[in-house]
PDB file of N, CA and C in Angstrom:
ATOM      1  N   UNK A   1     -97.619 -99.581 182.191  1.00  0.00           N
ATOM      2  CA  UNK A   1     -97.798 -98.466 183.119  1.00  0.00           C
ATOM      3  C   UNK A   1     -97.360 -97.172 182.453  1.00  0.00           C
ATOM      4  N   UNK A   2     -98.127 -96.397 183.202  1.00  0.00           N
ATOM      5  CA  UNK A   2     -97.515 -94.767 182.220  1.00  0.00           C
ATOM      6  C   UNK A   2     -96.491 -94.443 183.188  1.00  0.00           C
ATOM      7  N   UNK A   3     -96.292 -93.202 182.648  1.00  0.00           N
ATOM      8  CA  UNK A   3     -95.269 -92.025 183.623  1.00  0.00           C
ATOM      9  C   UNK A   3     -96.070 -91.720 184.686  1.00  0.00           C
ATOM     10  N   UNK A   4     -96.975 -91.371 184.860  1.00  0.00           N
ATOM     11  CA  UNK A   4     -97.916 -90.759 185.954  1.00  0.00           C
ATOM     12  C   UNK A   4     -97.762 -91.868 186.905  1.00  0.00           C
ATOM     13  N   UNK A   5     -98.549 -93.169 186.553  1.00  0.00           N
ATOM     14  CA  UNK A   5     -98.134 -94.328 187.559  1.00  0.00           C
ATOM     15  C   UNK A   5     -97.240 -94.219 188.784  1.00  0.00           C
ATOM     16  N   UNK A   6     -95.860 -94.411 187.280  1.00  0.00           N
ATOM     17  CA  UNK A   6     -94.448 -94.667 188.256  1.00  0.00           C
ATOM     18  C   UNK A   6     -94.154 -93.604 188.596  1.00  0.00           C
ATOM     19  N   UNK A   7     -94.133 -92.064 188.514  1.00  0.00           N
ATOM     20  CA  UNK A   7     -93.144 -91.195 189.112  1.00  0.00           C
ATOM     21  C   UNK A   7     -94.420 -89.848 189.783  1.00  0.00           C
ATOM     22  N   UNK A   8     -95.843 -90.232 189.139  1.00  0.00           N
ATOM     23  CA  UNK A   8     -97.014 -89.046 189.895  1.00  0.00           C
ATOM     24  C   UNK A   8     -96.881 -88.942 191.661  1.00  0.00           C
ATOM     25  N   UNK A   9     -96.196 -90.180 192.483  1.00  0.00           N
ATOM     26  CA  UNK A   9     -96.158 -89.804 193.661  1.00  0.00           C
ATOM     27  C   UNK A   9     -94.959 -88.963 193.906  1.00  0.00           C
ATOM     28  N   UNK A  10     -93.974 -89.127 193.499  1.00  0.00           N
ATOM     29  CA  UNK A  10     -92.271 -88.079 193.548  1.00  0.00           C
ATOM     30  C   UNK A  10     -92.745 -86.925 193.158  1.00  0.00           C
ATOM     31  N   UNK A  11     -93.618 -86.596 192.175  1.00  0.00           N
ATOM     32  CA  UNK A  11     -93.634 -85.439 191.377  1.00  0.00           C
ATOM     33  C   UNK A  11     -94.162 -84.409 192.542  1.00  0.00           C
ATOM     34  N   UNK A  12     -95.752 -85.396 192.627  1.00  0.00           N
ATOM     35  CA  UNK A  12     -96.805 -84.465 194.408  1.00  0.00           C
ATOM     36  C   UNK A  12     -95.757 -84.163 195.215  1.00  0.00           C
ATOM     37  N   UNK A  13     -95.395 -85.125 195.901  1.00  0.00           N
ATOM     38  CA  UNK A  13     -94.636 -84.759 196.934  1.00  0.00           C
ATOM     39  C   UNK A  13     -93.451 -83.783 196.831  1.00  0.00           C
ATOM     40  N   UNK A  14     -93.199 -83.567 196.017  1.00  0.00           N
ATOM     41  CA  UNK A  14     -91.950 -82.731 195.151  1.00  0.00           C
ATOM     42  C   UNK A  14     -92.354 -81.106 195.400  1.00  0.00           C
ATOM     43  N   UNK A  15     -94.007 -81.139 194.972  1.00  0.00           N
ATOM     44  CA  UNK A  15     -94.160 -79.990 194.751  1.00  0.00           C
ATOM     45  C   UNK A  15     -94.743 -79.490 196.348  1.00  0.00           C
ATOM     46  N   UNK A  16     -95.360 -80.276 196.741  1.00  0.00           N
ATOM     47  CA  UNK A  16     -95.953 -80.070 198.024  1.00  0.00           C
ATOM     48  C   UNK A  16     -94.522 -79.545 199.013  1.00  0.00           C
ATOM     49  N   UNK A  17     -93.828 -79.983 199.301  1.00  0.00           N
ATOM     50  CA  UNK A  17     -92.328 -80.003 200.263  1.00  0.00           C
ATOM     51  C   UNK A  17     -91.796 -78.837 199.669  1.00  0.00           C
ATOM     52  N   UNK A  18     -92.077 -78.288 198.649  1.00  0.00           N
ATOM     53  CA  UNK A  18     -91.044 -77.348 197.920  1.00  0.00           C
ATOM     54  C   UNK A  18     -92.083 -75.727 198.079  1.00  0.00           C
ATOM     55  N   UNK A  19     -93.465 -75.953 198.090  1.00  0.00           N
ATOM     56  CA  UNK A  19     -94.184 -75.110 198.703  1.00  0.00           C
ATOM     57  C   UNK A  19     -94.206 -74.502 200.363  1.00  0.00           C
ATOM     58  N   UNK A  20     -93.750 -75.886 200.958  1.00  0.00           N
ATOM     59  CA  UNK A  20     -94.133 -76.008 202.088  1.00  0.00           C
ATOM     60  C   UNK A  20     -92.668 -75.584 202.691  1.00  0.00           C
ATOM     61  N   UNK A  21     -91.094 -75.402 202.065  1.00  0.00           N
ATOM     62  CA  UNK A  21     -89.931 -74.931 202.216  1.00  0.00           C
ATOM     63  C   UNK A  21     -90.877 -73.460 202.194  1.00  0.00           C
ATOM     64  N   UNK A  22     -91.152 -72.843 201.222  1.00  0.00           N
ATOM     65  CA  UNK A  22     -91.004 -71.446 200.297  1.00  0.00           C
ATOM     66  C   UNK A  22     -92.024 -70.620 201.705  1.00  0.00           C
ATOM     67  N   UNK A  23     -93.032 -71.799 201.634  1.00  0.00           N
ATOM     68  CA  UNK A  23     -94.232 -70.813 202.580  1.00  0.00           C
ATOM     69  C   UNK A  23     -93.549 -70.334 204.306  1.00  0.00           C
ATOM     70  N   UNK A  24     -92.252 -71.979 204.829  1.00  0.00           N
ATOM     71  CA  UNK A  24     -91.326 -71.635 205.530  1.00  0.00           C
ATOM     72  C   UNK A  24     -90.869 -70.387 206.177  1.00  0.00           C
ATOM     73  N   UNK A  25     -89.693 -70.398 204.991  1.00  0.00           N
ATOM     74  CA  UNK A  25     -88.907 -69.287 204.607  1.00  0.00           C
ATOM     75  C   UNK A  25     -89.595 -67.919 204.855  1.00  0.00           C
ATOM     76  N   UNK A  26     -90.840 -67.745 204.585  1.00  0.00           N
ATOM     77  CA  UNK A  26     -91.757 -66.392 203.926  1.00  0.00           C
ATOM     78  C   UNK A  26     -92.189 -66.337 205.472  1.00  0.00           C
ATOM     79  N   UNK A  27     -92.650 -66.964 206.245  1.00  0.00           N
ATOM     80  CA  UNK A  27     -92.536 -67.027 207.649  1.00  0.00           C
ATOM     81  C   UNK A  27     -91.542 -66.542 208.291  1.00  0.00           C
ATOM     82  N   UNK A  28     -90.449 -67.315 208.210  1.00  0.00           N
ATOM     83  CA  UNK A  28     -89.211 -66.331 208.862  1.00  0.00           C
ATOM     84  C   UNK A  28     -89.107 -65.016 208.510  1.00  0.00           C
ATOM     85  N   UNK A  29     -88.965 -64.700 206.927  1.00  0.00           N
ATOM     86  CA  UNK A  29     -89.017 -63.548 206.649  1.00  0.00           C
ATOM     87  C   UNK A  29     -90.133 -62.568 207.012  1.00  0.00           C
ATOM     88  N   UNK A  30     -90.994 -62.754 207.721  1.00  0.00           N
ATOM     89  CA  UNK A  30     -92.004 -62.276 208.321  1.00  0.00           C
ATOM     90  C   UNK A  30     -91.651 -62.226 209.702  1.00  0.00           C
ATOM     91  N   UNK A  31     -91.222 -63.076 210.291  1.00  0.00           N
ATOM     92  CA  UNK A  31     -90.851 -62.736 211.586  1.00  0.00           C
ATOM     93  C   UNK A  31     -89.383 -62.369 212.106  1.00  0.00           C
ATOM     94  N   UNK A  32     -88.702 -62.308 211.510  1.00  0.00           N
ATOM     95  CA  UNK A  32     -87.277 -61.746 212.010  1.00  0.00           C
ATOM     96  C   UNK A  32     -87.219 -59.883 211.635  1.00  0.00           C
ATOM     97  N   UNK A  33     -87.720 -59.289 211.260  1.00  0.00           N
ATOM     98  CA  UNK A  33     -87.791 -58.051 211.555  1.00  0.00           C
ATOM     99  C   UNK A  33     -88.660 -57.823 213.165  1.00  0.00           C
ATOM    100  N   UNK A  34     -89.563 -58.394 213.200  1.00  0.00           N
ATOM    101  CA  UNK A  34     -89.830 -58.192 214.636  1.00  0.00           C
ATOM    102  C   UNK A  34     -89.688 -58.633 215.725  1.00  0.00           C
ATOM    103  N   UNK A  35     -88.435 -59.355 215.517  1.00  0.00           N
ATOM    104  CA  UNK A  35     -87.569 -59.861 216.549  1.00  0.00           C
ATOM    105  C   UNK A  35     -86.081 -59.210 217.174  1.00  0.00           C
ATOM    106  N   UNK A  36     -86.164 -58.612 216.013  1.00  0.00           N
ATOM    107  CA  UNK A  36     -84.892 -57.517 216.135  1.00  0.00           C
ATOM    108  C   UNK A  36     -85.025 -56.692 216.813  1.00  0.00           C
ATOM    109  N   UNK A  37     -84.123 -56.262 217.906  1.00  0.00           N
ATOM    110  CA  UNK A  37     -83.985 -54.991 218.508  1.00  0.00           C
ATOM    111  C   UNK A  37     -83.741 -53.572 217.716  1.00  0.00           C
ATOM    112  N   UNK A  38     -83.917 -53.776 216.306  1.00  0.00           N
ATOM    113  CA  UNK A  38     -83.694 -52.501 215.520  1.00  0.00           C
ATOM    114  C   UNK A  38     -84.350 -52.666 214.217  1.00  0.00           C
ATOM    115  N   UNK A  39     -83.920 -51.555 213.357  1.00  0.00           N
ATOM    116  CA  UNK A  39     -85.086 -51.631 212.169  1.00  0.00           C
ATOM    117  C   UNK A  39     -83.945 -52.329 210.959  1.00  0.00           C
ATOM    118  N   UNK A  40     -84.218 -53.142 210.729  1.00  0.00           N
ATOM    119  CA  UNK A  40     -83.278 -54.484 209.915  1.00  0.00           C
ATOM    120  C   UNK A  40     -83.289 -53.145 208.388  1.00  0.00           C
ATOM    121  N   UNK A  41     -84.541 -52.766 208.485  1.00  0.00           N
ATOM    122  CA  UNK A  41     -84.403 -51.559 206.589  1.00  0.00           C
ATOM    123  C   UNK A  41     -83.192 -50.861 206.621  1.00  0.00           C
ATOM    124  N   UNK A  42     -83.106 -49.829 207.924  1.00  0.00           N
ATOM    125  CA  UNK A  42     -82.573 -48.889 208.029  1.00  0.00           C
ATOM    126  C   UNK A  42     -80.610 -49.274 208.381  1.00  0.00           C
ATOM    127  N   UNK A  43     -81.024 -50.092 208.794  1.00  0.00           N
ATOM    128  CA  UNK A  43     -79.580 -51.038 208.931  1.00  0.00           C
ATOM    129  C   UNK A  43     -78.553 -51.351 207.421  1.00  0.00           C
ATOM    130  N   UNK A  44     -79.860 -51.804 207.112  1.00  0.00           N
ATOM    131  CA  UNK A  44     -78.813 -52.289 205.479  1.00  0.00           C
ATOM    132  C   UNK A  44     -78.737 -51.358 204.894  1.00  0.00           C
ATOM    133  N   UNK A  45     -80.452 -50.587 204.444  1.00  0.00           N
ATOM    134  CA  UNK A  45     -79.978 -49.674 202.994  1.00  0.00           C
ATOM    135  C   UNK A  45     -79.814 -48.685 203.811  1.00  0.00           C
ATOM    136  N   UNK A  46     -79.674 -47.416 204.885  1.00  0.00           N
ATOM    137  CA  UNK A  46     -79.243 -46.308 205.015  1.00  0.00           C
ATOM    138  C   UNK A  46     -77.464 -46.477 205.794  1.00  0.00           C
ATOM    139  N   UNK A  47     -77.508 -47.054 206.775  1.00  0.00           N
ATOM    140  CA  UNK A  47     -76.140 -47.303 207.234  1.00  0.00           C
ATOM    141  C   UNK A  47     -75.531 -48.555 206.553  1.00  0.00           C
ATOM    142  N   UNK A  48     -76.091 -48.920 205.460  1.00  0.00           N
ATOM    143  CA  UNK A  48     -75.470 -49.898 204.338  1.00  0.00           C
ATOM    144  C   UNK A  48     -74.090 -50.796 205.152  1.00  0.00           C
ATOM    145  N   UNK A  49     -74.976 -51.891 206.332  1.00  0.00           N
ATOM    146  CA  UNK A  49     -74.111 -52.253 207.373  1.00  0.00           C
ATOM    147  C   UNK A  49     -73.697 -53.586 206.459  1.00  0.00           C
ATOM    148  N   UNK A  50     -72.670 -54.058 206.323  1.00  0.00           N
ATOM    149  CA  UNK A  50     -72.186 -55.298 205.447  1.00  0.00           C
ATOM    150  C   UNK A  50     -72.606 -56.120 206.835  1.00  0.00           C
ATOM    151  N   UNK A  51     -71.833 -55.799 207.769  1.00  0.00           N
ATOM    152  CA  UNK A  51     -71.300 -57.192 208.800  1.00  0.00           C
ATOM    153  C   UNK A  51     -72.807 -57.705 208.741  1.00  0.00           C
ATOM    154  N   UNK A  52     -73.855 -56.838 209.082  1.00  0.00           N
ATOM    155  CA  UNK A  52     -75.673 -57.350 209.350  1.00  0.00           C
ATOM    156  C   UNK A  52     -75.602 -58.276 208.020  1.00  0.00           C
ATOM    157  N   UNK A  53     -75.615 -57.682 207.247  1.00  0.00           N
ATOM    158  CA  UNK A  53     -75.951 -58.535 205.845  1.00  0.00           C
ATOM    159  C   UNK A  53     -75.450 -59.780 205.674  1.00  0.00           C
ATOM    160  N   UNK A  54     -74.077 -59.663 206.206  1.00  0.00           N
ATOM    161  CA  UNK A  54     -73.756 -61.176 205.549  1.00  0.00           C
ATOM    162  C   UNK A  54     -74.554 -61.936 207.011  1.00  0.00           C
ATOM    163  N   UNK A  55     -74.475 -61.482 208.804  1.00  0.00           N
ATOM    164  CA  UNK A  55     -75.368 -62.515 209.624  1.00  0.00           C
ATOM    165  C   UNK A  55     -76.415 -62.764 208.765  1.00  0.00           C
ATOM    166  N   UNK A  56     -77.102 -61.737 208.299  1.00  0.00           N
ATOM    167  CA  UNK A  56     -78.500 -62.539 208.062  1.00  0.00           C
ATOM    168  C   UNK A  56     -78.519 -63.176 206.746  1.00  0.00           C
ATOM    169  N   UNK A  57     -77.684 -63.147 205.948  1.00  0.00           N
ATOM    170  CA  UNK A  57     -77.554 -63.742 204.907  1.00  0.00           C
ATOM    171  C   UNK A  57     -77.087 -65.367 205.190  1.00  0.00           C
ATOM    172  N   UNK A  58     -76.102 -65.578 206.586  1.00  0.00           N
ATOM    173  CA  UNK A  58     -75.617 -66.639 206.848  1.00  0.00           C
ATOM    174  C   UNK A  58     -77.083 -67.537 207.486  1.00  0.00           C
ATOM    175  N   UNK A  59     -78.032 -66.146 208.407  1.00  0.00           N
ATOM    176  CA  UNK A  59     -79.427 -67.172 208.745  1.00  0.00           C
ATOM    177  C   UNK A  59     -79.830 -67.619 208.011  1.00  0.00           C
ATOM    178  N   UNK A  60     -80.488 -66.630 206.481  1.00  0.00           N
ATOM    179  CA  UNK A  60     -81.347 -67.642 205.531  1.00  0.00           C
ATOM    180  C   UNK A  60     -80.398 -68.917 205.251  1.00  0.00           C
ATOM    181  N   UNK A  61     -79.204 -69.022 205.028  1.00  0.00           N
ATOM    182  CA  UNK A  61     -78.794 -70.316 204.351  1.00  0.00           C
ATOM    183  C   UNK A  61     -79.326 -70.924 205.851  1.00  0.00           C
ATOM    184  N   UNK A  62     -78.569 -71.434 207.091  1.00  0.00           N
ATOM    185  CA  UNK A  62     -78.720 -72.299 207.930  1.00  0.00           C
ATOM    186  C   UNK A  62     -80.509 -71.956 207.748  1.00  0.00           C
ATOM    187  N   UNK A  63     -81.494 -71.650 207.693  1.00  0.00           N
ATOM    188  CA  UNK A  63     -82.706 -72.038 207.681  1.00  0.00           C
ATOM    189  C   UNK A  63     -83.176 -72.596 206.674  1.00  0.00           C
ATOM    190  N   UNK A  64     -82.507 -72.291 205.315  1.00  0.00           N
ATOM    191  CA  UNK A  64     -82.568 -73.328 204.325  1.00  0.00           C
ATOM    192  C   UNK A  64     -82.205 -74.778 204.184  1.00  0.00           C
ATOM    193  N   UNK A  65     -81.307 -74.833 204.748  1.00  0.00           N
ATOM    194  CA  UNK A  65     -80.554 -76.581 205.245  1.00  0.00           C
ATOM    195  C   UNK A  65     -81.289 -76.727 206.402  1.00  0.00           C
ATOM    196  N   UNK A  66     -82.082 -76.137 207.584  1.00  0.00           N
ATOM    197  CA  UNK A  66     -82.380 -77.005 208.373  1.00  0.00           C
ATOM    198  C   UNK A  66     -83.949 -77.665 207.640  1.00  0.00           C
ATOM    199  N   UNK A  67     -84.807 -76.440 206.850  1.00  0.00           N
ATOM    200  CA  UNK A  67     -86.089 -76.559 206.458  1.00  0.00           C
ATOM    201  C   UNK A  67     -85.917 -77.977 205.357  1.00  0.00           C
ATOM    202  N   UNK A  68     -84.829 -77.846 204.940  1.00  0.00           N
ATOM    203  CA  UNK A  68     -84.589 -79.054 203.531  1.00  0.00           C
ATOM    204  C   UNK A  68     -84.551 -80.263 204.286  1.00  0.00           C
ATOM    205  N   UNK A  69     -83.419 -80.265 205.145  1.00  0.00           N
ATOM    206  CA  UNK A  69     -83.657 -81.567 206.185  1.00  0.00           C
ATOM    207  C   UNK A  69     -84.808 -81.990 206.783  1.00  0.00           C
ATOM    208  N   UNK A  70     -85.602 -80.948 207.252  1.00  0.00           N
ATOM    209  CA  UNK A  70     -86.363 -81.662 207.979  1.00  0.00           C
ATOM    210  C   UNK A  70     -87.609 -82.083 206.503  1.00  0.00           C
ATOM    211  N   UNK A  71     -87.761 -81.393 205.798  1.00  0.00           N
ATOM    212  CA  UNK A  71     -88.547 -81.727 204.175  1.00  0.00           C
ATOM    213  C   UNK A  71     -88.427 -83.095 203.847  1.00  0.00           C
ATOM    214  N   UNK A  72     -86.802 -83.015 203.659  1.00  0.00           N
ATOM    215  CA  UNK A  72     -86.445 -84.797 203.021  1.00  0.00           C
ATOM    216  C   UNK A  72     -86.596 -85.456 204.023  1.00  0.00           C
ATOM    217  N   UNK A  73     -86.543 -85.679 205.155  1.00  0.00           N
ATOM    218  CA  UNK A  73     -86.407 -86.526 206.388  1.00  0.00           C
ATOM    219  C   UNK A  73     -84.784 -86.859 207.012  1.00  0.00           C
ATOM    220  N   UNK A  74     -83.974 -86.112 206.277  1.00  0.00           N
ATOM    221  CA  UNK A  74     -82.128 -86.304 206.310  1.00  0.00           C
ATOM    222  C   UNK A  74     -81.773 -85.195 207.259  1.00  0.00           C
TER     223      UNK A  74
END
């Protein structure tokens, strides 16, 4: 047997789930500015608000662990 054989199904699925995280993510990031009661730009870079930054910095991670979980099936 080759490599392709034994490991071509891990590899697909690898790449497929890892697209399918990214395209996710790019979704949220598409929709959480217009969910906000304010302009998320003007927040960070003109009133250069930390406390906003790190919430939404704390969302992408928890949407990263939930999107991975539900990816792997864990």
């Amino acid at each position: 047997m080759n490599w392709w054989q034994l490991h071509g199904h891990q590899v697909t699925s690898t790449i497929v789930f890892s697209v399918l995280g990214m395209v996710l993510m790019g979704l949220f990031f598409a929709i959480l500015p217009r969910i906000l009661p304010f302009s998320l730009k003007k927040e960070m870079e003109e009133d250069q608000n930390v406390a906003l930054a790190i919430v939404i910095g704390s969302i992408v991670i928890a949407m990263a662990l939930i999107i991975s979980a539900s990816v792997t099936g864990g």
